[in-house]
C-alpha atoms as a PDB file:
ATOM      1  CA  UNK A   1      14.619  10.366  -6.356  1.00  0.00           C
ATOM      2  CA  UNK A   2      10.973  10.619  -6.888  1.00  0.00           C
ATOM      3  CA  UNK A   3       9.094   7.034  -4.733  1.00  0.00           C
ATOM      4  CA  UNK A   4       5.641   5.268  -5.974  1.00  0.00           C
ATOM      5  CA  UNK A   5       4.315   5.563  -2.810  1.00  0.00           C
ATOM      6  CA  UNK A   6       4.489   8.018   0.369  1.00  0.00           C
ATOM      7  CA  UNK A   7       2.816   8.324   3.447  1.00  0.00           C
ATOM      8  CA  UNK A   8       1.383  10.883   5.879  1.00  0.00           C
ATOM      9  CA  UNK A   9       2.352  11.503   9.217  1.00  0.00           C
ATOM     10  CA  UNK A  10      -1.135  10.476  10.964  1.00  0.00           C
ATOM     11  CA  UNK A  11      -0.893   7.026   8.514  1.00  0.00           C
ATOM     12  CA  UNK A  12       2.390   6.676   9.674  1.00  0.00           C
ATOM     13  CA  UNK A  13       1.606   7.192  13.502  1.00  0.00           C
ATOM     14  CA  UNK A  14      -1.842   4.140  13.142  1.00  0.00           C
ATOM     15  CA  UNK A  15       0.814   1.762  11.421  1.00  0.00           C
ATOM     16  CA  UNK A  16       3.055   2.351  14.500  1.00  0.00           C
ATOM     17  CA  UNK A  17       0.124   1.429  16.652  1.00  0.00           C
ATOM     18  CA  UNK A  18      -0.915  -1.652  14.564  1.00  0.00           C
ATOM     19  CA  UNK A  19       2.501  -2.782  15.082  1.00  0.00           C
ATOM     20  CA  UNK A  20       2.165  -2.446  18.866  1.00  0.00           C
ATOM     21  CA  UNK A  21      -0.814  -4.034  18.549  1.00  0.00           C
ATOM     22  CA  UNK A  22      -0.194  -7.157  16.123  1.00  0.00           C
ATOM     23  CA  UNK A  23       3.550  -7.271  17.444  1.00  0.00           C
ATOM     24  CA  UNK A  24       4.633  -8.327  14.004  1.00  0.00           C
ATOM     25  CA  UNK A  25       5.764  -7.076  10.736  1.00  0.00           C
ATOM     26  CA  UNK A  26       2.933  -5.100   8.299  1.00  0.00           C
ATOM     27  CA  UNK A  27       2.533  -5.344   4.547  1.00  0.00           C
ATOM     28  CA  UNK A  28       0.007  -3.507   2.330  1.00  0.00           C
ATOM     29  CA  UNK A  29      -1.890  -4.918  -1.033  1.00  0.00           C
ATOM     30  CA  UNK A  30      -4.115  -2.089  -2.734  1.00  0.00           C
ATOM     31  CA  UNK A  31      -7.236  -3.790  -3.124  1.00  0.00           C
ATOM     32  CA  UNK A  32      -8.326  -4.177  -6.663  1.00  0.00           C
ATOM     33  CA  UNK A  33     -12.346  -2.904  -6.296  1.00  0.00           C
ATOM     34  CA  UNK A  34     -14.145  -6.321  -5.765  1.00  0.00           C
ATOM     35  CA  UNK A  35     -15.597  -6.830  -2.619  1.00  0.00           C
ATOM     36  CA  UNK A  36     -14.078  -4.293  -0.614  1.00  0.00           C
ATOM     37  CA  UNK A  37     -13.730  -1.423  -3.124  1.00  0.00           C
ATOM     38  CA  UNK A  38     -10.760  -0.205  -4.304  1.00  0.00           C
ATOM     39  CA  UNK A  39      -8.564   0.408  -0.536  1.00  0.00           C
ATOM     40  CA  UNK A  40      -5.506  -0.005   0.631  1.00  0.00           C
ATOM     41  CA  UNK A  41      -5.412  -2.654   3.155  1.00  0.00           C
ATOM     42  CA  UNK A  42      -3.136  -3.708   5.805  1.00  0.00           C
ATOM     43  CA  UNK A  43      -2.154  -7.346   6.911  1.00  0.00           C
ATOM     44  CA  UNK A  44       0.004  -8.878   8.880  1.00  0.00           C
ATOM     45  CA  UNK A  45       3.013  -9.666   6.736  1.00  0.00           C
ATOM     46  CA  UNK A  46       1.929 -12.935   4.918  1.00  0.00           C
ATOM     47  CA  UNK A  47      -0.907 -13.013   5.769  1.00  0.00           C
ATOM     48  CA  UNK A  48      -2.457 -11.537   2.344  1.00  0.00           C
ATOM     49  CA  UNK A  49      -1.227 -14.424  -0.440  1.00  0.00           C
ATOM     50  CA  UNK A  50       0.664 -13.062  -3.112  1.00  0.00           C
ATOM     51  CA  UNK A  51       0.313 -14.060  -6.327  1.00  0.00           C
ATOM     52  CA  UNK A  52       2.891 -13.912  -9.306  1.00  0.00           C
ATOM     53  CA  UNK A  53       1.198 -10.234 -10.869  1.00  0.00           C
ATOM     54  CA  UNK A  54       1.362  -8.728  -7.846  1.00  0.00           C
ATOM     55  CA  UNK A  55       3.834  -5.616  -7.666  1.00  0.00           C
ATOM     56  CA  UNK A  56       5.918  -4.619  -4.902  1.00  0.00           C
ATOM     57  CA  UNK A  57       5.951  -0.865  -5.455  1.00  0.00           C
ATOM     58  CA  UNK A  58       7.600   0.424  -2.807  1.00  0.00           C
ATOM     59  CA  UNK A  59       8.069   0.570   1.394  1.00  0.00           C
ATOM     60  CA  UNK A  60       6.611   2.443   3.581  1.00  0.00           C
ATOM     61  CA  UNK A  61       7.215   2.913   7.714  1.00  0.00           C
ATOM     62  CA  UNK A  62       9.044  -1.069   7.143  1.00  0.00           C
ATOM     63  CA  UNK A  63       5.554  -1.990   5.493  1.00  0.00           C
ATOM     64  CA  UNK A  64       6.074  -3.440   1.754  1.00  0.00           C
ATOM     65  CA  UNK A  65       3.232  -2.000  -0.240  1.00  0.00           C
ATOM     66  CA  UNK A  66       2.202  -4.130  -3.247  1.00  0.00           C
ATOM     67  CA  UNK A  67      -0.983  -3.877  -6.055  1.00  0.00           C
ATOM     68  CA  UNK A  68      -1.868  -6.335  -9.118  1.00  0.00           C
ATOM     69  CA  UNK A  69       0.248  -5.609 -12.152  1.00  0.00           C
ATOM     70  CA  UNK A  70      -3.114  -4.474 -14.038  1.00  0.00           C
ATOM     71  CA  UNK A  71      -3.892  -1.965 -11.550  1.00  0.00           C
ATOM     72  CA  UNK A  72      -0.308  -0.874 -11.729  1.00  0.00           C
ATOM     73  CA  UNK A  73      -0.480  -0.117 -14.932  1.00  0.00           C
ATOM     74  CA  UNK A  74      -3.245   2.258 -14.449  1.00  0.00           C
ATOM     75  CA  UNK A  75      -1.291   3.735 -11.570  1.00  0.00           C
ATOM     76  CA  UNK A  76       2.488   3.872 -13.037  1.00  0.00           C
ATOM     77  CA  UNK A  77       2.189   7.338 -13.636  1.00  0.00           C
ATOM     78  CA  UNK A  78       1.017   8.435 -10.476  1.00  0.00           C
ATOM     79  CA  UNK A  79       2.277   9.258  -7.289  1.00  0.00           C
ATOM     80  CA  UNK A  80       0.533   7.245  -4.179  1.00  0.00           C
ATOM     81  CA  UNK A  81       0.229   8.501  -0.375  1.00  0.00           C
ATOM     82  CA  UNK A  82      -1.187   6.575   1.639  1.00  0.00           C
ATOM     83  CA  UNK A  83      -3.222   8.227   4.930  1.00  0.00           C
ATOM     84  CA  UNK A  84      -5.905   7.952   7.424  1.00  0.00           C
ATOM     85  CA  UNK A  85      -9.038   8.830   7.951  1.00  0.00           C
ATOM     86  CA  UNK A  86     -11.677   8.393  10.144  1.00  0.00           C
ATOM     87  CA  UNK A  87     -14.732   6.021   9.498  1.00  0.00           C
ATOM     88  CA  UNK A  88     -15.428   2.404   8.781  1.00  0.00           C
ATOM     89  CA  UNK A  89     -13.712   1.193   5.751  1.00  0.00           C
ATOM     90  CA  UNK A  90     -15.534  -2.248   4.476  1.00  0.00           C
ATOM     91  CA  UNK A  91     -12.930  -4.745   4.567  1.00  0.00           C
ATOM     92  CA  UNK A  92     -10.448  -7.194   6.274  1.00  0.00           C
ATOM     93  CA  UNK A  93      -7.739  -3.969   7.017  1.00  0.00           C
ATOM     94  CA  UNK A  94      -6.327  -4.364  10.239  1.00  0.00           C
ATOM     95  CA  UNK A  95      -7.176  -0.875  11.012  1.00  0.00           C
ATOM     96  CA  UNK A  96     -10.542  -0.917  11.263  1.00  0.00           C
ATOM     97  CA  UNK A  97     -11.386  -2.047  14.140  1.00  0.00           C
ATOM     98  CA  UNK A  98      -9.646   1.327  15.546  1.00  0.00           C
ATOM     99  CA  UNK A  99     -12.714   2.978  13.562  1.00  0.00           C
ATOM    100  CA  UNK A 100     -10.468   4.279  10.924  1.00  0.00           C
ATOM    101  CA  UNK A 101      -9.408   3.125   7.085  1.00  0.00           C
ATOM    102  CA  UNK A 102      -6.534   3.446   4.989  1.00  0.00           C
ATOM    103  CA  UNK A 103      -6.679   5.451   1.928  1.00  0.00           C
ATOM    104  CA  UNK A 104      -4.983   6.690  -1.665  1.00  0.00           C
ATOM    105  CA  UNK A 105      -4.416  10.222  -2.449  1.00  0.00           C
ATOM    106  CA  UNK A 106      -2.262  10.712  -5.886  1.00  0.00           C
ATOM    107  CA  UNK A 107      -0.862  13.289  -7.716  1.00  0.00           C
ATOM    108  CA  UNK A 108       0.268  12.490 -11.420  1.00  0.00           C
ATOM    109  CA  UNK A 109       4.586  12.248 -11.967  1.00  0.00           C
ATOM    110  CA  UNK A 110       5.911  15.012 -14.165  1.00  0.00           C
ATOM    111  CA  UNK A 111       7.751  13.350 -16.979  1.00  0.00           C
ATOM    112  CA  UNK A 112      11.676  13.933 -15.686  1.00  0.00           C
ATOM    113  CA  UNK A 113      10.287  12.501 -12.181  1.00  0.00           C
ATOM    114  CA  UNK A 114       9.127   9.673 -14.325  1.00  0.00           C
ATOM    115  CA  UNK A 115      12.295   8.602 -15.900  1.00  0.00           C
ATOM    116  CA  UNK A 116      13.747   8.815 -12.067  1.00  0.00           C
ATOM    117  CA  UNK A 117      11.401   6.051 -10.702  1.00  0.00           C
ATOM    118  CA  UNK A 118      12.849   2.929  -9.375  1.00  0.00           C
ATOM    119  CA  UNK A 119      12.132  -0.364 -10.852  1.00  0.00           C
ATOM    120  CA  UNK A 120       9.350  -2.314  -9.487  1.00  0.00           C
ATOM    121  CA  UNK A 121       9.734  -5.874  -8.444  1.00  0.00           C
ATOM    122  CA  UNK A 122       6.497  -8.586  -9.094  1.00  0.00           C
ATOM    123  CA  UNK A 123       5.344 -10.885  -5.597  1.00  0.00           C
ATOM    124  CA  UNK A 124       6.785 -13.834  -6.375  1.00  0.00           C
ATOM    125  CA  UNK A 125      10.349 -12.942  -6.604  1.00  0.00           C
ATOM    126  CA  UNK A 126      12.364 -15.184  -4.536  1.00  0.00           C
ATOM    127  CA  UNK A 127      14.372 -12.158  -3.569  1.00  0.00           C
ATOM    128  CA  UNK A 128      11.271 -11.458  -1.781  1.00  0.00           C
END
């Protein structure tokens, strides 16, 4: 079954060390382009305040990885991998103090792998 979002091995190894790190549980929000561009970004888990539009798209590594229901709108079509690269990303990520920053590379669903996708779940679910 096709998933909303993926991840690389080298994104997968830097949350493995930010769990080392933080010794707690991760969550991701893709930012939505204000202050800190359009990123994803890592938090500890609750950390980041979700509101009742945000969507839980999928998990990755343990890590819940959520985005506004407007941007996932835009988005519902594509497929999402997260990775790593190095650099200084502007924002609160807890990555980037290790000099690197999350990012988004997306490829669009065929139509069949479409129909496939799971449902999608908003923040404030209490099953959350």
């Amino acid at each position: 079954m096709p998933q909303r979002i993926l991840i690389t091995p080298k994104a997968a190894e830097i949350i493995t060390v930010l769990k080392k790190r933080y010794a707690c549980e991760l969550m991701f929000h893709q930012s939505g382009g204000c202050c800190d561009g359009s990123a994803p970004m890592c938090f500890e888990k609750g950390e980041f305040k979700l509101g009742s539009q945000d969507v839980l798209i999928g998990e990755i590594e343990g890590c819940e990885f959520f985005m506004t229901q407007d941007q996932f709108e835009y988005w519902k079509h594509t497929e999402l991998t997260l990775d790593v690269v190095e650099g200084r990303g502007s924002s609160f990520s807890l990555e980037i103090p290790l000099g690197l920053r999350f990012l988004i590379r997306s490829r669009v669903f065929s139509y069949e792998e479409y129909l496939q996708l799971p449902p999608i779940r908003l923040g404030n679910d209490p099953a959350l």
